[in-house]
PDBML (XML) file of the C-alpha atoms, coordinates in Angstrom:
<?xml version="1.0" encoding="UTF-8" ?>
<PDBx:datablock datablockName="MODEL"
   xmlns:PDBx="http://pdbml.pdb.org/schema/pdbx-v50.xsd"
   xmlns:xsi="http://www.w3.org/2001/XMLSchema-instance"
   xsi:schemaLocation="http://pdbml.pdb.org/schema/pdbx-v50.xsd pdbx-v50.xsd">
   <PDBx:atom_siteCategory>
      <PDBx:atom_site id="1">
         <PDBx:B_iso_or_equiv>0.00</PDBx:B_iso_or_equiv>
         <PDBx:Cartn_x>0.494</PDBx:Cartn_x>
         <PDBx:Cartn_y>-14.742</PDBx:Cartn_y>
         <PDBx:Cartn_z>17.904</PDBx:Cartn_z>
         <PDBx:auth_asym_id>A</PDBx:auth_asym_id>
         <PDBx:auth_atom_id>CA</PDBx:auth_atom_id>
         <PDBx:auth_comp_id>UNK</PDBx:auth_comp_id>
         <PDBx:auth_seq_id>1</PDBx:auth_seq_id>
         <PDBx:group_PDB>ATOM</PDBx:group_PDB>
         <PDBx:label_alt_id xsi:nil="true" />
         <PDBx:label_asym_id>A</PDBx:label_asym_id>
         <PDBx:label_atom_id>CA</PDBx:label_atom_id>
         <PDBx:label_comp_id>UNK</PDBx:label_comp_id>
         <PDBx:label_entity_id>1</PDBx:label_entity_id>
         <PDBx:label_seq_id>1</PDBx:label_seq_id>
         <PDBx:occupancy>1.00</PDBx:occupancy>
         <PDBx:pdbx_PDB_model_num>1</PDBx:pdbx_PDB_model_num>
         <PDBx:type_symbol>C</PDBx:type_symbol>
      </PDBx:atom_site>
      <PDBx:atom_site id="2">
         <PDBx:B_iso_or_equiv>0.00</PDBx:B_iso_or_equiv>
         <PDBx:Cartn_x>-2.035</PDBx:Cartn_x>
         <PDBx:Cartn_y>-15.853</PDBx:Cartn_y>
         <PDBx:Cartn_z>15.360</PDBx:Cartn_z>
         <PDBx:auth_asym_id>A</PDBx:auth_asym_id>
         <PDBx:auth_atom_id>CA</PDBx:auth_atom_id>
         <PDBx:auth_comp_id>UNK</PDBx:auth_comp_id>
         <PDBx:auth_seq_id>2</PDBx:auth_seq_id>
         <PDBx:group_PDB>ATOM</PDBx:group_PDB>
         <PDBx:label_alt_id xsi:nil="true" />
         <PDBx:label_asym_id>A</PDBx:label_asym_id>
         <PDBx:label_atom_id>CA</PDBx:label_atom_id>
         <PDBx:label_comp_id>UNK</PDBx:label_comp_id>
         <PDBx:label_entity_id>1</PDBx:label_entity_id>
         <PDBx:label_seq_id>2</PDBx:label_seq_id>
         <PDBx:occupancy>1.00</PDBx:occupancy>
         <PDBx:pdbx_PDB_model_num>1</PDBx:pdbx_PDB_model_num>
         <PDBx:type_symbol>C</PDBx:type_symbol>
      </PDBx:atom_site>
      <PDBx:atom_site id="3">
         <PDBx:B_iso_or_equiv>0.00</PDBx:B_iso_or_equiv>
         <PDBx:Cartn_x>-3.917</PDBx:Cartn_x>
         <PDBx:Cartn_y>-12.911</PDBx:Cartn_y>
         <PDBx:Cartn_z>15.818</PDBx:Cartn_z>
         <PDBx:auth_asym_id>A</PDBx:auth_asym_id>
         <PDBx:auth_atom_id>CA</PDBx:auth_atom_id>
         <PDBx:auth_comp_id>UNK</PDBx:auth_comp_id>
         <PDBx:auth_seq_id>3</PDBx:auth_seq_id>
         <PDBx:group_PDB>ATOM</PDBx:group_PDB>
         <PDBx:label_alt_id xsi:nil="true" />
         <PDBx:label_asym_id>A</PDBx:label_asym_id>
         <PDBx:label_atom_id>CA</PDBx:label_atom_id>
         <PDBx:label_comp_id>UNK</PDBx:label_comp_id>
         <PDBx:label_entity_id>1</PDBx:label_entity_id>
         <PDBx:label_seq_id>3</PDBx:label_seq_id>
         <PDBx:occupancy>1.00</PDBx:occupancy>
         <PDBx:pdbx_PDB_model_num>1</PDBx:pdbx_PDB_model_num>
         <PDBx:type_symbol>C</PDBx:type_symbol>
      </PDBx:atom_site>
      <PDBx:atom_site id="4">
         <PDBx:B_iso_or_equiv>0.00</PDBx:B_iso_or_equiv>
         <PDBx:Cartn_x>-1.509</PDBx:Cartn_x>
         <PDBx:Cartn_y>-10.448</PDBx:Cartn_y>
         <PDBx:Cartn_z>14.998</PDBx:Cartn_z>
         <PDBx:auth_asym_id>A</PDBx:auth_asym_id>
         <PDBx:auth_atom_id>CA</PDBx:auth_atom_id>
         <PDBx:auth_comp_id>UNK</PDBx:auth_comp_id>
         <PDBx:auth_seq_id>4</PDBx:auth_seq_id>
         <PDBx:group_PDB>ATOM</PDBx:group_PDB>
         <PDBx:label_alt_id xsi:nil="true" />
         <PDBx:label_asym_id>A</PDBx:label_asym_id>
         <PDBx:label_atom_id>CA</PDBx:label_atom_id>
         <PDBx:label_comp_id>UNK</PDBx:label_comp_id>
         <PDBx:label_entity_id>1</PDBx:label_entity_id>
         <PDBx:label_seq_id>4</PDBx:label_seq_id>
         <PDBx:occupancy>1.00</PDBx:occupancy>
         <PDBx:pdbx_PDB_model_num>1</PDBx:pdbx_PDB_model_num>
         <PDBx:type_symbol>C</PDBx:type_symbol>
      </PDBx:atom_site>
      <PDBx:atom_site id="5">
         <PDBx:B_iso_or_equiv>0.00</PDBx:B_iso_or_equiv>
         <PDBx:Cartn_x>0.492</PDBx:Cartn_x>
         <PDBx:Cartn_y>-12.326</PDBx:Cartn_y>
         <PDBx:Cartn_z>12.568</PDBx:Cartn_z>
         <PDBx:auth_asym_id>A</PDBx:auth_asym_id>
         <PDBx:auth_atom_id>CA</PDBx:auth_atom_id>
         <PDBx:auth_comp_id>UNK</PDBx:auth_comp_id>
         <PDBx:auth_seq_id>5</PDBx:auth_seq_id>
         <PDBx:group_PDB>ATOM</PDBx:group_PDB>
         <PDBx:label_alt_id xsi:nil="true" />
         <PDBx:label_asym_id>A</PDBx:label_asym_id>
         <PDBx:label_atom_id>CA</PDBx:label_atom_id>
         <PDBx:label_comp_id>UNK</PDBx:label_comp_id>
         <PDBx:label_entity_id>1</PDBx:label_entity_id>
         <PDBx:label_seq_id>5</PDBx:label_seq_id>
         <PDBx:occupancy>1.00</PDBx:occupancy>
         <PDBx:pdbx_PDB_model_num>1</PDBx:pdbx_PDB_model_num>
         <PDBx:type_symbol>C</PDBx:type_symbol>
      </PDBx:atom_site>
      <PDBx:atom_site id="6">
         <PDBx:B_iso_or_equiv>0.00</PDBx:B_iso_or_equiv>
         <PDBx:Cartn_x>0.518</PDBx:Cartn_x>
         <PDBx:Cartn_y>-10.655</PDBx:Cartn_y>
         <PDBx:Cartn_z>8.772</PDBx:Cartn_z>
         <PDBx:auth_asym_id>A</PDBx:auth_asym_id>
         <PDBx:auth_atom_id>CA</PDBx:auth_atom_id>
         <PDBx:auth_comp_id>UNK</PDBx:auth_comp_id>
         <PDBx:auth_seq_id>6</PDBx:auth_seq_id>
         <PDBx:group_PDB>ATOM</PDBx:group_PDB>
         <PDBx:label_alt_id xsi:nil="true" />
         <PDBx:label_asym_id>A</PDBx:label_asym_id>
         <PDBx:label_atom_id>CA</PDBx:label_atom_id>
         <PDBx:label_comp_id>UNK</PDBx:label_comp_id>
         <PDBx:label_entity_id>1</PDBx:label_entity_id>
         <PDBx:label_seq_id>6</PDBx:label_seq_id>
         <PDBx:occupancy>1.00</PDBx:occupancy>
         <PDBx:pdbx_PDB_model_num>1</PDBx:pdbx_PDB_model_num>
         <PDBx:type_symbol>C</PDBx:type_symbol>
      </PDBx:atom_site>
      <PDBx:atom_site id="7">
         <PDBx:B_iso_or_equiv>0.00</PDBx:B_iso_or_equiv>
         <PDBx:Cartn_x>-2.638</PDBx:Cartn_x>
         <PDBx:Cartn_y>-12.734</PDBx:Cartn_y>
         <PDBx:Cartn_z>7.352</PDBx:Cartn_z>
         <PDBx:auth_asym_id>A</PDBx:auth_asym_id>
         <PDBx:auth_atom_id>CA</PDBx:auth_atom_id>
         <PDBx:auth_comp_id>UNK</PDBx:auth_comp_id>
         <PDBx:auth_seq_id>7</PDBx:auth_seq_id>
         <PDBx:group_PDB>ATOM</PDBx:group_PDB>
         <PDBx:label_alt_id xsi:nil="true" />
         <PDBx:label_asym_id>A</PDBx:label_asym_id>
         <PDBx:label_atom_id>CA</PDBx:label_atom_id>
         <PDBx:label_comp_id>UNK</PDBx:label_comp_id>
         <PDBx:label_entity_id>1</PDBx:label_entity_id>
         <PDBx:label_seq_id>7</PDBx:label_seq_id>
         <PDBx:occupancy>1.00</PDBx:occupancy>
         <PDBx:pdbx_PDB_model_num>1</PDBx:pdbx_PDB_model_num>
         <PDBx:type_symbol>C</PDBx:type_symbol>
      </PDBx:atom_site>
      <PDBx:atom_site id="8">
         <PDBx:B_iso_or_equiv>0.00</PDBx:B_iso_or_equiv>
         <PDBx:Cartn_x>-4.053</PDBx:Cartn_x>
         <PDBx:Cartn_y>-13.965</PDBx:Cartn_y>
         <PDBx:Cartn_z>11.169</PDBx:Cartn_z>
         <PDBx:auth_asym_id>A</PDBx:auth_asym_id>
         <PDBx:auth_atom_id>CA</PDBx:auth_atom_id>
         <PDBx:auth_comp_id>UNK</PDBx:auth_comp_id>
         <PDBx:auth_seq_id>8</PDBx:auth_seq_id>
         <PDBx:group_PDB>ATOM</PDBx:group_PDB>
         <PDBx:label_alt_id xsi:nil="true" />
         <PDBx:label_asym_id>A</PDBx:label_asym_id>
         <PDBx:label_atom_id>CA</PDBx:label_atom_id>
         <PDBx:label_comp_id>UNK</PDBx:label_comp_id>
         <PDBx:label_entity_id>1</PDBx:label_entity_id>
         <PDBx:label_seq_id>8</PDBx:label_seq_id>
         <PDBx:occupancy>1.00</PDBx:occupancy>
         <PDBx:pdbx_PDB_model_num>1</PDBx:pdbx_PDB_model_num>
         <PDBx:type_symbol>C</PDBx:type_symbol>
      </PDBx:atom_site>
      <PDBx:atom_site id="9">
         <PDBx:B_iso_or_equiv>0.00</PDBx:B_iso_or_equiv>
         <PDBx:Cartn_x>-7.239</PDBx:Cartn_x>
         <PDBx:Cartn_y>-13.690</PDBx:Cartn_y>
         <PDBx:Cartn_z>12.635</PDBx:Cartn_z>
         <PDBx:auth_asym_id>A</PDBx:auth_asym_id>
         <PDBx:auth_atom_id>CA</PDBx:auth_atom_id>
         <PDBx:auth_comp_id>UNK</PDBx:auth_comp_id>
         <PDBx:auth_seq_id>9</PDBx:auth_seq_id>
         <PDBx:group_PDB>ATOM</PDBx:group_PDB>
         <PDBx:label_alt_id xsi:nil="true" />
         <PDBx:label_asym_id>A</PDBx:label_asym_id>
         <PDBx:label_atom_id>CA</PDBx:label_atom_id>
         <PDBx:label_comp_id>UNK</PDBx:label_comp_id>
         <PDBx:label_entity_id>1</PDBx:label_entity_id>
         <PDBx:label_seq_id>9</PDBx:label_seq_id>
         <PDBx:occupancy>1.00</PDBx:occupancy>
         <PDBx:pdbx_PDB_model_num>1</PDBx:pdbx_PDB_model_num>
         <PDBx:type_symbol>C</PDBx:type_symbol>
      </PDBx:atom_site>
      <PDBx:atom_site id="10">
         <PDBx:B_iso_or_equiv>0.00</PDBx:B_iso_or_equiv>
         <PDBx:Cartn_x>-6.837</PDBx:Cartn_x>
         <PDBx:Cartn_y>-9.992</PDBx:Cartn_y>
         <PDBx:Cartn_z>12.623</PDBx:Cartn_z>
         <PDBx:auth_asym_id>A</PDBx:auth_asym_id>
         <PDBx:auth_atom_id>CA</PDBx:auth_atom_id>
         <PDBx:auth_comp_id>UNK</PDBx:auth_comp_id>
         <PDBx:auth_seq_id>10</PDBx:auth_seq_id>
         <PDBx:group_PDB>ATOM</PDBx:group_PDB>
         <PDBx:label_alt_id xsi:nil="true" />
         <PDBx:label_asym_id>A</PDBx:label_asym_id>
         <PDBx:label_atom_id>CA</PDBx:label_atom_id>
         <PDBx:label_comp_id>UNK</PDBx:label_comp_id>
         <PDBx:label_entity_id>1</PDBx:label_entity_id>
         <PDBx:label_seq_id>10</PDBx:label_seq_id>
         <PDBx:occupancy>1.00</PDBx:occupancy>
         <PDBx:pdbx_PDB_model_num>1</PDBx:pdbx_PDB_model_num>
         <PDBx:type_symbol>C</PDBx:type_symbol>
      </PDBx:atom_site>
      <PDBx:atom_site id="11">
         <PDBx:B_iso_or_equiv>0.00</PDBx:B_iso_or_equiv>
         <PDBx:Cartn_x>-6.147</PDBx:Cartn_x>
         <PDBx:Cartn_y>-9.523</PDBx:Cartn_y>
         <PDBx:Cartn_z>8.747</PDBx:Cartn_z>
         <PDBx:auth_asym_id>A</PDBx:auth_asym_id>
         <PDBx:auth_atom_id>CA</PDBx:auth_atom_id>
         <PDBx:auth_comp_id>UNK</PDBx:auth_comp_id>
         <PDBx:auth_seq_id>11</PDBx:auth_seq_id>
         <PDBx:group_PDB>ATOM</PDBx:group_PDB>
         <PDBx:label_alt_id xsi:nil="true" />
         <PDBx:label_asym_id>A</PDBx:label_asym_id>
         <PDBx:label_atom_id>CA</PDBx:label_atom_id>
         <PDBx:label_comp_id>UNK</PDBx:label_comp_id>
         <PDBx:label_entity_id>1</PDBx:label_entity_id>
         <PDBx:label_seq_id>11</PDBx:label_seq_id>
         <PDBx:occupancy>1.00</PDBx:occupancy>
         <PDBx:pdbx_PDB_model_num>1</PDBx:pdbx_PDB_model_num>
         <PDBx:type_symbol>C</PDBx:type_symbol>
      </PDBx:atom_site>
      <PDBx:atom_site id="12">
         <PDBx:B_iso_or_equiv>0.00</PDBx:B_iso_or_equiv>
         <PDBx:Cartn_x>-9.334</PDBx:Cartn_x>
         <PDBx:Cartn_y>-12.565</PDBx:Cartn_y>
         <PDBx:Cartn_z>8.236</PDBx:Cartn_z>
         <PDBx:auth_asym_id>A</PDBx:auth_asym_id>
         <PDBx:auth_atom_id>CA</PDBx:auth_atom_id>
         <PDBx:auth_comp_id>UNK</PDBx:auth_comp_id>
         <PDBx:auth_seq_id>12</PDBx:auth_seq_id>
         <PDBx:group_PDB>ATOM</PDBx:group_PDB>
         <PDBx:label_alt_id xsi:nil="true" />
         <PDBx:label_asym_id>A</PDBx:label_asym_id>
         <PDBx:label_atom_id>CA</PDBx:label_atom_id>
         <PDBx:label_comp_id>UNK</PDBx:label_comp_id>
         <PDBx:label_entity_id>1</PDBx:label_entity_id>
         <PDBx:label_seq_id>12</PDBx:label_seq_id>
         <PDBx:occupancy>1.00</PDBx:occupancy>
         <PDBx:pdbx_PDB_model_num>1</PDBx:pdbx_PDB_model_num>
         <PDBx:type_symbol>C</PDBx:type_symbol>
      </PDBx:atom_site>
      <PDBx:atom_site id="13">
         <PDBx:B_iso_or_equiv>0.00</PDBx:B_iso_or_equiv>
         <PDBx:Cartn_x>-11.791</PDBx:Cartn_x>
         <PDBx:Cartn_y>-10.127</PDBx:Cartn_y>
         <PDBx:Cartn_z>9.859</PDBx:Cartn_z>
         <PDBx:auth_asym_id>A</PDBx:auth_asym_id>
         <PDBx:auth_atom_id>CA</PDBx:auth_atom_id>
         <PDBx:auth_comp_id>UNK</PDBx:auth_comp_id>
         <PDBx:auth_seq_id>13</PDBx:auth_seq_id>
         <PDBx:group_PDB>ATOM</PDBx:group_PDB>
         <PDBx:label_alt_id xsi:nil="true" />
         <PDBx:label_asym_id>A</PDBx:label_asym_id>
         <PDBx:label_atom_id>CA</PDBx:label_atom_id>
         <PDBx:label_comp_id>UNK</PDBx:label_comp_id>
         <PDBx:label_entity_id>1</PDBx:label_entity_id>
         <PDBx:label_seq_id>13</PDBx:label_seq_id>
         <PDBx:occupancy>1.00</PDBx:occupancy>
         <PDBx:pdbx_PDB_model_num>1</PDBx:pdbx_PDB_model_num>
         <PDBx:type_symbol>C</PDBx:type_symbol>
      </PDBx:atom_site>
      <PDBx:atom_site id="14">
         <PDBx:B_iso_or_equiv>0.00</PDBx:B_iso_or_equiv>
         <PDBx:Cartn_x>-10.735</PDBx:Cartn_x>
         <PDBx:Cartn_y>-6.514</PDBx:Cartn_y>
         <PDBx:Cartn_z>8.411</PDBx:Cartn_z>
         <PDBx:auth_asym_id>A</PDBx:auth_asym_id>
         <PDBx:auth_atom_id>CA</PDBx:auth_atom_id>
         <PDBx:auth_comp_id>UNK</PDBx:auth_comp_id>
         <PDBx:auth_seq_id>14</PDBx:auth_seq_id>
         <PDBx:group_PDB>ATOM</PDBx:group_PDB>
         <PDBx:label_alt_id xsi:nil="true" />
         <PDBx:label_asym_id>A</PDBx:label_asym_id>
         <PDBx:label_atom_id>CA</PDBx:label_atom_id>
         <PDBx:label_comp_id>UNK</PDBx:label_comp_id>
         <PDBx:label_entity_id>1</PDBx:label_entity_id>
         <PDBx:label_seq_id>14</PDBx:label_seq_id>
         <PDBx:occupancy>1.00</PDBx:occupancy>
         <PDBx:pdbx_PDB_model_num>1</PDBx:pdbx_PDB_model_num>
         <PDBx:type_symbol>C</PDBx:type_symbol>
      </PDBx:atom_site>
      <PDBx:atom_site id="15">
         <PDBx:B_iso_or_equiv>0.00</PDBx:B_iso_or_equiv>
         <PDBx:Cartn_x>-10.887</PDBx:Cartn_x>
         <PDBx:Cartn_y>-8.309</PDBx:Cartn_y>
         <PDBx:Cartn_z>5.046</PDBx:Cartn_z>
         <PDBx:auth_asym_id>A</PDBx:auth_asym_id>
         <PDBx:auth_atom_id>CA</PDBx:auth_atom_id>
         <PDBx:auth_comp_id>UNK</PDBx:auth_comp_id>
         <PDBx:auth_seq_id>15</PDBx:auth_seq_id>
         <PDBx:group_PDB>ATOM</PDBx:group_PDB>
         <PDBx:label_alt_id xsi:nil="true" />
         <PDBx:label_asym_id>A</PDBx:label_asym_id>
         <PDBx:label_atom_id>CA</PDBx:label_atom_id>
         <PDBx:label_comp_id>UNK</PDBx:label_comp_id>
         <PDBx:label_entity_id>1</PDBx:label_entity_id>
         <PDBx:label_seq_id>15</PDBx:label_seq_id>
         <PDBx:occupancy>1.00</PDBx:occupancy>
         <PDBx:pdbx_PDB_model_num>1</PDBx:pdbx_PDB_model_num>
         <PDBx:type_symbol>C</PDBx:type_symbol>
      </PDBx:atom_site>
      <PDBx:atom_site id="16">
         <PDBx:B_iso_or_equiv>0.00</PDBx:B_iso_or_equiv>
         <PDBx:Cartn_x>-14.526</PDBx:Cartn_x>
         <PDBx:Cartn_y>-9.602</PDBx:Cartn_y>
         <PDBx:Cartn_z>5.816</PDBx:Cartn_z>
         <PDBx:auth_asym_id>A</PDBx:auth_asym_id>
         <PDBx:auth_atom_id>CA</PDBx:auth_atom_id>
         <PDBx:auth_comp_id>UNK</PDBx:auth_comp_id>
         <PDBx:auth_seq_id>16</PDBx:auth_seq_id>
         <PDBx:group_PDB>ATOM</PDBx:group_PDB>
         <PDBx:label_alt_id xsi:nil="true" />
         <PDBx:label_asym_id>A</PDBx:label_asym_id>
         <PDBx:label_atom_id>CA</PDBx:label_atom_id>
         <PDBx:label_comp_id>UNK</PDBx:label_comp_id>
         <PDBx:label_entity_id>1</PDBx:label_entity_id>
         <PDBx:label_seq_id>16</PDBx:label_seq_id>
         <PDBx:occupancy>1.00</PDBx:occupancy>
         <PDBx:pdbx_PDB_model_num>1</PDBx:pdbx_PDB_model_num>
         <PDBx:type_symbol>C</PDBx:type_symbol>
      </PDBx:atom_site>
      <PDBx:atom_site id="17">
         <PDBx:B_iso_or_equiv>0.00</PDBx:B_iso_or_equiv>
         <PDBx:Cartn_x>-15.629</PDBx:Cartn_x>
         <PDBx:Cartn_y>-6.391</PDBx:Cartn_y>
         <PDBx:Cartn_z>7.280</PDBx:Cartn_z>
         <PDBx:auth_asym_id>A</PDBx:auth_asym_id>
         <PDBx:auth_atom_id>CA</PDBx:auth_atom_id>
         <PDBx:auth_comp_id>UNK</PDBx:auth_comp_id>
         <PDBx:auth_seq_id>17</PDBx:auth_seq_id>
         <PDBx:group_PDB>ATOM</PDBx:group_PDB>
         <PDBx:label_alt_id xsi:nil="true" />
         <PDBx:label_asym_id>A</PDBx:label_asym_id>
         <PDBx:label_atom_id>CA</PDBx:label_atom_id>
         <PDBx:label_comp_id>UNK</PDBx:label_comp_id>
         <PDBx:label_entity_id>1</PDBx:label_entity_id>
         <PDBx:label_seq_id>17</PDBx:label_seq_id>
         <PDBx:occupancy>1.00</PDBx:occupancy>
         <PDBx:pdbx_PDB_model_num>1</PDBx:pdbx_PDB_model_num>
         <PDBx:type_symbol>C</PDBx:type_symbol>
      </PDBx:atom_site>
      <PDBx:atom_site id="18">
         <PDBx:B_iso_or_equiv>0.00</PDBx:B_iso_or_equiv>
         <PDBx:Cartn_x>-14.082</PDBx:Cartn_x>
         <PDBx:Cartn_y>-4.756</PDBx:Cartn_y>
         <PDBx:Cartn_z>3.800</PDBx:Cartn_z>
         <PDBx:auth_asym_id>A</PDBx:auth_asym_id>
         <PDBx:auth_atom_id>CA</PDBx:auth_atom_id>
         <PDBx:auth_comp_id>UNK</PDBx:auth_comp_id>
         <PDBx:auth_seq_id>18</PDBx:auth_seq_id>
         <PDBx:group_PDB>ATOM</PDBx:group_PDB>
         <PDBx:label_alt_id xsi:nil="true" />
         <PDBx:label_asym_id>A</PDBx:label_asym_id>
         <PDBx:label_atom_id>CA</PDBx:label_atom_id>
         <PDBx:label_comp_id>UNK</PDBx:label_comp_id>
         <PDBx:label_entity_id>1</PDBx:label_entity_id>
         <PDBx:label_seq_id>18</PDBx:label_seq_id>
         <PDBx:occupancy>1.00</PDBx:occupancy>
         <PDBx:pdbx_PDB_model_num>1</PDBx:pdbx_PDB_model_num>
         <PDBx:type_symbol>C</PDBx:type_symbol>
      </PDBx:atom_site>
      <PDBx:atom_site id="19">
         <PDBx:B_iso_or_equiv>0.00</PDBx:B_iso_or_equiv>
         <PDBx:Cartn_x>-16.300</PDBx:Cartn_x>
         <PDBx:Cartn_y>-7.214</PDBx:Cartn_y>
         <PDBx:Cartn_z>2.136</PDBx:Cartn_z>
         <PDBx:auth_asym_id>A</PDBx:auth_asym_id>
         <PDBx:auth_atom_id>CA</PDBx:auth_atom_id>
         <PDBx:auth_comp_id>UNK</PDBx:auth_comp_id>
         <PDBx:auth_seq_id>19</PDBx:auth_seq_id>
         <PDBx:group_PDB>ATOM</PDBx:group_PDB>
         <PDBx:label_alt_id xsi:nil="true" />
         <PDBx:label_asym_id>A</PDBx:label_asym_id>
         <PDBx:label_atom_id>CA</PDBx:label_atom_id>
         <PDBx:label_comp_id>UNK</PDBx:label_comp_id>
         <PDBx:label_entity_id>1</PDBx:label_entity_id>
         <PDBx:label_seq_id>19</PDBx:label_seq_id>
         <PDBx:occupancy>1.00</PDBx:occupancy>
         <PDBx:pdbx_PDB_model_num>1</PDBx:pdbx_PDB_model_num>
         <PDBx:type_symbol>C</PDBx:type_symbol>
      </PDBx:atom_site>
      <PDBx:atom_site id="20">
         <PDBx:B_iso_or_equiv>0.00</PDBx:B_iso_or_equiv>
         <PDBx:Cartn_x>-13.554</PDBx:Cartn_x>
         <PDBx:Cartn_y>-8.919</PDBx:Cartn_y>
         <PDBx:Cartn_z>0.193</PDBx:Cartn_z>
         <PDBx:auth_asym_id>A</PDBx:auth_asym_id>
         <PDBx:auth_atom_id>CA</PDBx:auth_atom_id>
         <PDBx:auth_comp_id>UNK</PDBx:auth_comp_id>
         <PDBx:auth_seq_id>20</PDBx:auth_seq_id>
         <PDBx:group_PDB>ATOM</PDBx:group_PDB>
         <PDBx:label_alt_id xsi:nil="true" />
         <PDBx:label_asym_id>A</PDBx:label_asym_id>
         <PDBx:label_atom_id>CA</PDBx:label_atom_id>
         <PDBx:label_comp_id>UNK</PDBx:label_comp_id>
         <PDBx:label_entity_id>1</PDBx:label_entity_id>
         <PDBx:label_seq_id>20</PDBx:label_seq_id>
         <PDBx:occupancy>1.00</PDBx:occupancy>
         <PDBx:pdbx_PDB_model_num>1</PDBx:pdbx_PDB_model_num>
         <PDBx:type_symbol>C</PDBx:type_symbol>
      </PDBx:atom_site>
      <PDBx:atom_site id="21">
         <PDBx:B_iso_or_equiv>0.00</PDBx:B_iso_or_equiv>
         <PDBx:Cartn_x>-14.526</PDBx:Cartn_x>
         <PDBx:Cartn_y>-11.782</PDBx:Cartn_y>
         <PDBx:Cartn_z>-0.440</PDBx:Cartn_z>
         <PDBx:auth_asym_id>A</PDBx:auth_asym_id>
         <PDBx:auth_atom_id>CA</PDBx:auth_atom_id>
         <PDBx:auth_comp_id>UNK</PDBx:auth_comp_id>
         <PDBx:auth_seq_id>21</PDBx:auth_seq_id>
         <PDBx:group_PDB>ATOM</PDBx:group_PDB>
         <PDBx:label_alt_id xsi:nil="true" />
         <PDBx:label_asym_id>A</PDBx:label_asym_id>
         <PDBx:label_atom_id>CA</PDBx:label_atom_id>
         <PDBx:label_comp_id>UNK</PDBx:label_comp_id>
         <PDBx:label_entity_id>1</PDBx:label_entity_id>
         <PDBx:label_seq_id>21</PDBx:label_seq_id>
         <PDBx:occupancy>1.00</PDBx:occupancy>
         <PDBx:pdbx_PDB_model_num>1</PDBx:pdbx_PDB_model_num>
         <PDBx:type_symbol>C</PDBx:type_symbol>
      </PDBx:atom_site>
      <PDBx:atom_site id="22">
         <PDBx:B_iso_or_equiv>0.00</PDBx:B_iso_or_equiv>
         <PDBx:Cartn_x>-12.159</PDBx:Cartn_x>
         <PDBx:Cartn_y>-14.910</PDBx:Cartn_y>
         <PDBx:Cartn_z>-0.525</PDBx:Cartn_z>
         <PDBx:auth_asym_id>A</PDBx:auth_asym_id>
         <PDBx:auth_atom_id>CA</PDBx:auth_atom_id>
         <PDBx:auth_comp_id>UNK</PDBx:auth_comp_id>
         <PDBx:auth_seq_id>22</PDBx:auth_seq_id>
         <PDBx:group_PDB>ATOM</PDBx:group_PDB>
         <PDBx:label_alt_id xsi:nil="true" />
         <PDBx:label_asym_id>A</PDBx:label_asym_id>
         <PDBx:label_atom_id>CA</PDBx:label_atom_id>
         <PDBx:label_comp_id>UNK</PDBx:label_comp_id>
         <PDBx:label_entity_id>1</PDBx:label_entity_id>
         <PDBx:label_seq_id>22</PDBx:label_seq_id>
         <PDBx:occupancy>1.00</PDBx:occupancy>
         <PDBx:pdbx_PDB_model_num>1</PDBx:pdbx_PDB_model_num>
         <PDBx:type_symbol>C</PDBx:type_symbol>
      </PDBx:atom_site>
      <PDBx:atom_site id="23">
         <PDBx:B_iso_or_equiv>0.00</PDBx:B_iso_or_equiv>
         <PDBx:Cartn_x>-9.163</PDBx:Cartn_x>
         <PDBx:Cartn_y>-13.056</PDBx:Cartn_y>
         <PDBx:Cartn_z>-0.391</PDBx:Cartn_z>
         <PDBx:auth_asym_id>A</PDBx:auth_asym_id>
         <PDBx:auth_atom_id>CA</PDBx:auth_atom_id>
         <PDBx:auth_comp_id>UNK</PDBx:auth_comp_id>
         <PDBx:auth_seq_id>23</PDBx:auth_seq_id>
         <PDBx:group_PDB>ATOM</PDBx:group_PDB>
         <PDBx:label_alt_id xsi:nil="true" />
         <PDBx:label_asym_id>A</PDBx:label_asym_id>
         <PDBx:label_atom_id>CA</PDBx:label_atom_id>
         <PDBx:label_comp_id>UNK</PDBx:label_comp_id>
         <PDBx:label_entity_id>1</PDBx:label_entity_id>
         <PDBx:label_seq_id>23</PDBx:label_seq_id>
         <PDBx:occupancy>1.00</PDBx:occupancy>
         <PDBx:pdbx_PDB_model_num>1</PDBx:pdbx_PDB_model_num>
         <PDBx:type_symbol>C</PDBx:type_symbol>
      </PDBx:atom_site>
      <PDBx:atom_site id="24">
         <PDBx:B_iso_or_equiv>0.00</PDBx:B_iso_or_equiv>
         <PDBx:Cartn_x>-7.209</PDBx:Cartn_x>
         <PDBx:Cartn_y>-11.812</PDBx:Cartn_y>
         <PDBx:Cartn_z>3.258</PDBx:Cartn_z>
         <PDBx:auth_asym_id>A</PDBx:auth_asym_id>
         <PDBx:auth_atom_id>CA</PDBx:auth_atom_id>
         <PDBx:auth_comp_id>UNK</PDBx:auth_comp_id>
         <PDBx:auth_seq_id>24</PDBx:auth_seq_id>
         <PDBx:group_PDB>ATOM</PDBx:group_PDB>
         <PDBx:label_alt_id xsi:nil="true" />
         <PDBx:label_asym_id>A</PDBx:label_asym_id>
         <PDBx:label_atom_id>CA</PDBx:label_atom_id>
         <PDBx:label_comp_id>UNK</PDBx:label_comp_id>
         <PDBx:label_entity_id>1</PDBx:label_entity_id>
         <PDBx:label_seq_id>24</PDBx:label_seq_id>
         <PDBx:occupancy>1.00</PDBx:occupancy>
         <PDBx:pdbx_PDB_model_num>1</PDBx:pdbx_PDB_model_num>
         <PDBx:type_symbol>C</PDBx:type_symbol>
      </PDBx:atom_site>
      <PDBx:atom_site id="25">
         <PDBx:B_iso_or_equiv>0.00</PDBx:B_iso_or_equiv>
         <PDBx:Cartn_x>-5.628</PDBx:Cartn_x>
         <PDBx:Cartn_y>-8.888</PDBx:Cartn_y>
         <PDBx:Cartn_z>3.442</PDBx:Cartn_z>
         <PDBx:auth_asym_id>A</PDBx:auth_asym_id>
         <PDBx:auth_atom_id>CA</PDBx:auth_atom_id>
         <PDBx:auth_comp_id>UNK</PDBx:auth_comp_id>
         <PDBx:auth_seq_id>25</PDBx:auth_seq_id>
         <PDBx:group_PDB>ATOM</PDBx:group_PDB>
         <PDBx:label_alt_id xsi:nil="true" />
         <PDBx:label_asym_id>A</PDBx:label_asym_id>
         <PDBx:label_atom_id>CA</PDBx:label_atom_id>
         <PDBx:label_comp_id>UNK</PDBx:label_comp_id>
         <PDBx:label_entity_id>1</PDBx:label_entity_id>
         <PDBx:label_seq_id>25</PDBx:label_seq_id>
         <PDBx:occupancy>1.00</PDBx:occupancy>
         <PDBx:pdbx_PDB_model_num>1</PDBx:pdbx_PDB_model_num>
         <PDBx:type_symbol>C</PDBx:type_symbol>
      </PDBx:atom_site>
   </PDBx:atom_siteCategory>
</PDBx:datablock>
């Protein structure tokens, strides 16, 4: 669930790999 919720773990790591940083998705 956390995972694949709008702004979970999922959203957290595609943001890092996009190198935003301190902002999710």
């Amino acid at each position: 669930f956390f995972n694949e919720t709008p702004g979970g773990f999922s959203d957290w790591r595609m943001s890092r790999a996009l190198e935003l940083k301190g902002i999710r998705i």
